[in-house]
C-alpha atoms as a PDB file:
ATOM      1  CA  UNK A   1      -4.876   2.019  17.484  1.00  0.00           C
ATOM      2  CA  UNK A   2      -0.889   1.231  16.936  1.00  0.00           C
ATOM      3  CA  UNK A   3      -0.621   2.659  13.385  1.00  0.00           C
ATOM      4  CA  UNK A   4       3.293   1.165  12.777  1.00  0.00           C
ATOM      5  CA  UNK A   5       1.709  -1.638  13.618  1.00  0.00           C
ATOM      6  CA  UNK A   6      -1.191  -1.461  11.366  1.00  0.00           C
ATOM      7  CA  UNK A   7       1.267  -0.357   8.355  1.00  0.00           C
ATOM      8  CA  UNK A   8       3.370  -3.097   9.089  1.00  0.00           C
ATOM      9  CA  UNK A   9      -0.278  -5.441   8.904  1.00  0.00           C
ATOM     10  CA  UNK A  10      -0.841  -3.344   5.599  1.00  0.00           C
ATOM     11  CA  UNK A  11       2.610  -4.008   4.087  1.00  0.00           C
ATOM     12  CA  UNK A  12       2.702  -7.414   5.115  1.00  0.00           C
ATOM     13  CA  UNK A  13      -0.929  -8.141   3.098  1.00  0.00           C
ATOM     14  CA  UNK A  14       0.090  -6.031   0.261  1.00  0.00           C
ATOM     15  CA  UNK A  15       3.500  -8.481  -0.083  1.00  0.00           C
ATOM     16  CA  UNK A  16       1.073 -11.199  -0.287  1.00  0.00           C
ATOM     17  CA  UNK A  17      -1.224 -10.357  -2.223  1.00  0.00           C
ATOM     18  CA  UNK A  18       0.710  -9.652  -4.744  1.00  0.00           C
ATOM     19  CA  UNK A  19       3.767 -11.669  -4.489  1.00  0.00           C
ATOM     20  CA  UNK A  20       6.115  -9.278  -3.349  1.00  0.00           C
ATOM     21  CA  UNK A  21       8.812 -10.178  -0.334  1.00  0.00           C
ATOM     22  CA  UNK A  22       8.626  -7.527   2.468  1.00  0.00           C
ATOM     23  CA  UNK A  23      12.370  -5.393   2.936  1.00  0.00           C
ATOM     24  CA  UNK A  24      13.509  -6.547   0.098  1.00  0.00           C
ATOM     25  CA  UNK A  25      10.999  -5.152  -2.695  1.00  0.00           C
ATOM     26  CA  UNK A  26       8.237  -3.940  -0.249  1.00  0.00           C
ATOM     27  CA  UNK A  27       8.593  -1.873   2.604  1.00  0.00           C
ATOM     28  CA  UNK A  28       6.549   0.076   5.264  1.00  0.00           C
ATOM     29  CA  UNK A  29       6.577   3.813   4.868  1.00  0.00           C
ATOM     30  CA  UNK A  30       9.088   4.355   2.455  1.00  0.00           C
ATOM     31  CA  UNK A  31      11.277   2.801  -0.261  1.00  0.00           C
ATOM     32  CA  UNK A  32      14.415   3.116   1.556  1.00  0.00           C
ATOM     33  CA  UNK A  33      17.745   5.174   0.317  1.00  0.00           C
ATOM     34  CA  UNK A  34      19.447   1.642  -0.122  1.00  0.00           C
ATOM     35  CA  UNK A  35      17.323   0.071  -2.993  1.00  0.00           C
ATOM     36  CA  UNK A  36      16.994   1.680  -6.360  1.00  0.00           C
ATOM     37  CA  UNK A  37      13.712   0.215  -7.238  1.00  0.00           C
ATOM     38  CA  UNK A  38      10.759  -1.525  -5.306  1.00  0.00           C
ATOM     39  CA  UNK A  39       7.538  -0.590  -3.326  1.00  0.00           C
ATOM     40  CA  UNK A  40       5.950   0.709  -0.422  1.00  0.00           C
ATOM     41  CA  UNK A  41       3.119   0.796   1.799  1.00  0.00           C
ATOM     42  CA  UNK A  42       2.292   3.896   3.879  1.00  0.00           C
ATOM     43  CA  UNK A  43      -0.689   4.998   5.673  1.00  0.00           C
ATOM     44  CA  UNK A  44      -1.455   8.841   4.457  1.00  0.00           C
ATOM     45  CA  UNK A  45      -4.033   9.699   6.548  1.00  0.00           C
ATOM     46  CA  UNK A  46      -7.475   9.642   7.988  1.00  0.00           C
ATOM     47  CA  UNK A  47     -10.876  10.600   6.374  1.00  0.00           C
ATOM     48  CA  UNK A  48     -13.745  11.968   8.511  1.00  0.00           C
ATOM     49  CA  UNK A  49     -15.654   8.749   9.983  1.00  0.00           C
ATOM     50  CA  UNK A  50     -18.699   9.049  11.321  1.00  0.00           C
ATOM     51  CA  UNK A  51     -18.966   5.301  12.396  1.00  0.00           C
ATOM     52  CA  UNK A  52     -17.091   4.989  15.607  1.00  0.00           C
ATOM     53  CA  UNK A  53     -17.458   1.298  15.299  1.00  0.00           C
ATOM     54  CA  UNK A  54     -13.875   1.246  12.658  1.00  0.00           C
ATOM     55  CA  UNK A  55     -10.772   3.422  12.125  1.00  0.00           C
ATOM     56  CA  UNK A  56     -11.163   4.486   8.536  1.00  0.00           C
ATOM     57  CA  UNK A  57      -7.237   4.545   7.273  1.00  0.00           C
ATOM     58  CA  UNK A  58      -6.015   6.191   3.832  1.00  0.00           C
ATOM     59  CA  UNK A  59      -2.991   3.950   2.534  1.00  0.00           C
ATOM     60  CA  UNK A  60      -0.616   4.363  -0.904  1.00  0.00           C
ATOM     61  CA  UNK A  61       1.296   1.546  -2.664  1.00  0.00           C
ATOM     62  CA  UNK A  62       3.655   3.141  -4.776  1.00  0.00           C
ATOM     63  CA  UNK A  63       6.605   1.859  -6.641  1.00  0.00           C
ATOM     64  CA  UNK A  64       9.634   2.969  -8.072  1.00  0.00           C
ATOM     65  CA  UNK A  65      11.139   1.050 -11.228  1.00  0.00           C
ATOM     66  CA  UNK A  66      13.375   0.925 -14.325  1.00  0.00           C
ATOM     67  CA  UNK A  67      10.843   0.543 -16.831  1.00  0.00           C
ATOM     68  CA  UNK A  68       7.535   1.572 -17.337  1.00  0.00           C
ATOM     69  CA  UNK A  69       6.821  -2.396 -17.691  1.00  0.00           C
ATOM     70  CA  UNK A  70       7.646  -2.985 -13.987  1.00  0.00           C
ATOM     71  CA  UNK A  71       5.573   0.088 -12.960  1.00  0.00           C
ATOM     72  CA  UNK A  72       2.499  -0.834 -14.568  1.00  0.00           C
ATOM     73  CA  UNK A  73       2.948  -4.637 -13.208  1.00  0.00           C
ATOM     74  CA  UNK A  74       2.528  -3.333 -10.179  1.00  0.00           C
ATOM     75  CA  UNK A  75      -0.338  -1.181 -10.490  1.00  0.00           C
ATOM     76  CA  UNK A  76      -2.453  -3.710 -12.090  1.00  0.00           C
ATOM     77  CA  UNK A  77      -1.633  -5.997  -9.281  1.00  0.00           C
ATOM     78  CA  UNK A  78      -3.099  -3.422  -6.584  1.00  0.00           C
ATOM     79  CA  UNK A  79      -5.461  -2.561  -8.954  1.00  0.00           C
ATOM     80  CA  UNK A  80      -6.491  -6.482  -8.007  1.00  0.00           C
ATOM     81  CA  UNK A  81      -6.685  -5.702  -4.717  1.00  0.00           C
ATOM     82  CA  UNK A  82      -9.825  -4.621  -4.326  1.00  0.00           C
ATOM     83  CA  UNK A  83     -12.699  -4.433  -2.554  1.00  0.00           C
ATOM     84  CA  UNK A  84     -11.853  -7.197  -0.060  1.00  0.00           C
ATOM     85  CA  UNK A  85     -14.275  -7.531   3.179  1.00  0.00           C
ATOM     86  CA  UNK A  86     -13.675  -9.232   6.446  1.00  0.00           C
ATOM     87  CA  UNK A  87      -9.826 -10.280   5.393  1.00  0.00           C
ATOM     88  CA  UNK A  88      -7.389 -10.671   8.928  1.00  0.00           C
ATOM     89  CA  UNK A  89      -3.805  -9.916   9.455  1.00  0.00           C
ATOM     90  CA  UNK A  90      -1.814 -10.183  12.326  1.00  0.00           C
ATOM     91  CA  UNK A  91      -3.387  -7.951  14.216  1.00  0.00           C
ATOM     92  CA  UNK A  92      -6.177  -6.347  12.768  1.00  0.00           C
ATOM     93  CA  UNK A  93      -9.727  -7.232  10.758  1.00  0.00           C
ATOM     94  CA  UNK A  94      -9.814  -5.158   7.655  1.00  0.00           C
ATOM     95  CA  UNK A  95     -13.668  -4.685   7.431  1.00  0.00           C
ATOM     96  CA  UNK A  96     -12.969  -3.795   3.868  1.00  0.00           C
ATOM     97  CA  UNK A  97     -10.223  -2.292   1.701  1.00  0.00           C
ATOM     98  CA  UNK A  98     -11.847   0.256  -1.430  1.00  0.00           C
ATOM     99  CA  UNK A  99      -9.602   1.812  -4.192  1.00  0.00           C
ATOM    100  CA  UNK A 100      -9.564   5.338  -4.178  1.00  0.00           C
ATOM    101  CA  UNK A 101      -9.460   7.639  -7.394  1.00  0.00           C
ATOM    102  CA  UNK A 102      -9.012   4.960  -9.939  1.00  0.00           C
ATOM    103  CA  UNK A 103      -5.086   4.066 -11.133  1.00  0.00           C
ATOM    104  CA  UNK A 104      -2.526   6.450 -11.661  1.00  0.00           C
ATOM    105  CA  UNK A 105      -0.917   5.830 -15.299  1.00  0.00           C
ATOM    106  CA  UNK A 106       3.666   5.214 -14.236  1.00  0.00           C
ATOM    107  CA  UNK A 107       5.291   8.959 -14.574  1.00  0.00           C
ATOM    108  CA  UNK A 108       8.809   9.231 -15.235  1.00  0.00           C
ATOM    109  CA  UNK A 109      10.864  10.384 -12.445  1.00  0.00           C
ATOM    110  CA  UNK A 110      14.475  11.693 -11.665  1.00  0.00           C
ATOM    111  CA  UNK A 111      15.475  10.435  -8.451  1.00  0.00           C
ATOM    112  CA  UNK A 112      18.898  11.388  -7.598  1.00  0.00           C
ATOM    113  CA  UNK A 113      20.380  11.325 -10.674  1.00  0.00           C
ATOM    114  CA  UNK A 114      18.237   8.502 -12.153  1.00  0.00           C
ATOM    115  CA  UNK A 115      15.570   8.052 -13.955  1.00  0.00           C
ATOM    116  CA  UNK A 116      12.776   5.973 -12.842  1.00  0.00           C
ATOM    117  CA  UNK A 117       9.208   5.060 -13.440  1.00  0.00           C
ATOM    118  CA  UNK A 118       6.986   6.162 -10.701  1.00  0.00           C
ATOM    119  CA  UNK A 119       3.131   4.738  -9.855  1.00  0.00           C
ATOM    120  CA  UNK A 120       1.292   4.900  -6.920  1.00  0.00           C
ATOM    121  CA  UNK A 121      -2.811   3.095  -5.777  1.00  0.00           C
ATOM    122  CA  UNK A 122      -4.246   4.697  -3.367  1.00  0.00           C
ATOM    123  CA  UNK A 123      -7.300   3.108  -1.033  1.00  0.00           C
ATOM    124  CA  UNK A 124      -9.443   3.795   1.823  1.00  0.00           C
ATOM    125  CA  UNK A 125      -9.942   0.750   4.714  1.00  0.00           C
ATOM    126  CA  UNK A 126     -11.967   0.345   7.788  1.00  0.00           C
ATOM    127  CA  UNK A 127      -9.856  -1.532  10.606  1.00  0.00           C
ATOM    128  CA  UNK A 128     -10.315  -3.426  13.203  1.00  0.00           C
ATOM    129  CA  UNK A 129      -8.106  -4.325  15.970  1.00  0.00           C
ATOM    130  CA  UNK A 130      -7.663  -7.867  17.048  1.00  0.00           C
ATOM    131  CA  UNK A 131      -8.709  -9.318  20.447  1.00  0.00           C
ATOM    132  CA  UNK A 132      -5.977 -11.086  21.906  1.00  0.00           C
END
């Protein structure tokens, strides 16, 4: 499985899910050095599977914002993610997409020199890749 491929499928869903605009408040991986605030989608990892059948996939949203406001907006909105079953992006089938651990409560943050409110949802979701 292409894993930059299936965080930019992850990122991409995320955006519209919840009404976010990928690379400009949402972004793969990271929240990049260039924007104060905003998103982002990464994979962190890969639980045990004993189903060969489907990739099981960790993956974080987590945001950085102003106010504590914009943080929690955000986590309720991925809070509203889930469970999905059988939903398609690009290139993959996400057999289903769980929450893991619940919702963080927004922690305040210094991030060089700033202060920011900091959240992060984290999930678990079996994937699929695509047939051409």
């Amino acid at each position: 499985m292409n894993f930059l491929e299936l965080e930019r499928d992850l990122t991409a869903y995320v955006a519209e899910k919840i009404g976010l605009t990928v690379d400009t408040d949402i972004f793969r991986g990271q929240i990049p050095d260039s924007a104060a605030y905003g998103a982002a989608v990464r994979i962190t990892g890969f639980p045990e599977n004993n189903d060969y059948s489907q990739d099981l996939v960790m993956f974080q949203v987590y945001g950085k914002y102003a106010t504590r406001d914009e943080a929690w907006s955000l986590a309720c909105k991925c809070a509203g993610l889930a469970p999905i079953y059988g939903e398609k992006t690009e290139h993959h089938v996400l057999a289903f997409i769980q929450n893991e651990g619940g919702m963080n409560a927004p922690v305040l943050i210094e991030d060089k020199g700033r202060r920011a409110q900091f959240v992060s949802v984290n999930f678990t979701a079996a994937v699929l890749t695509r047939s051409a």
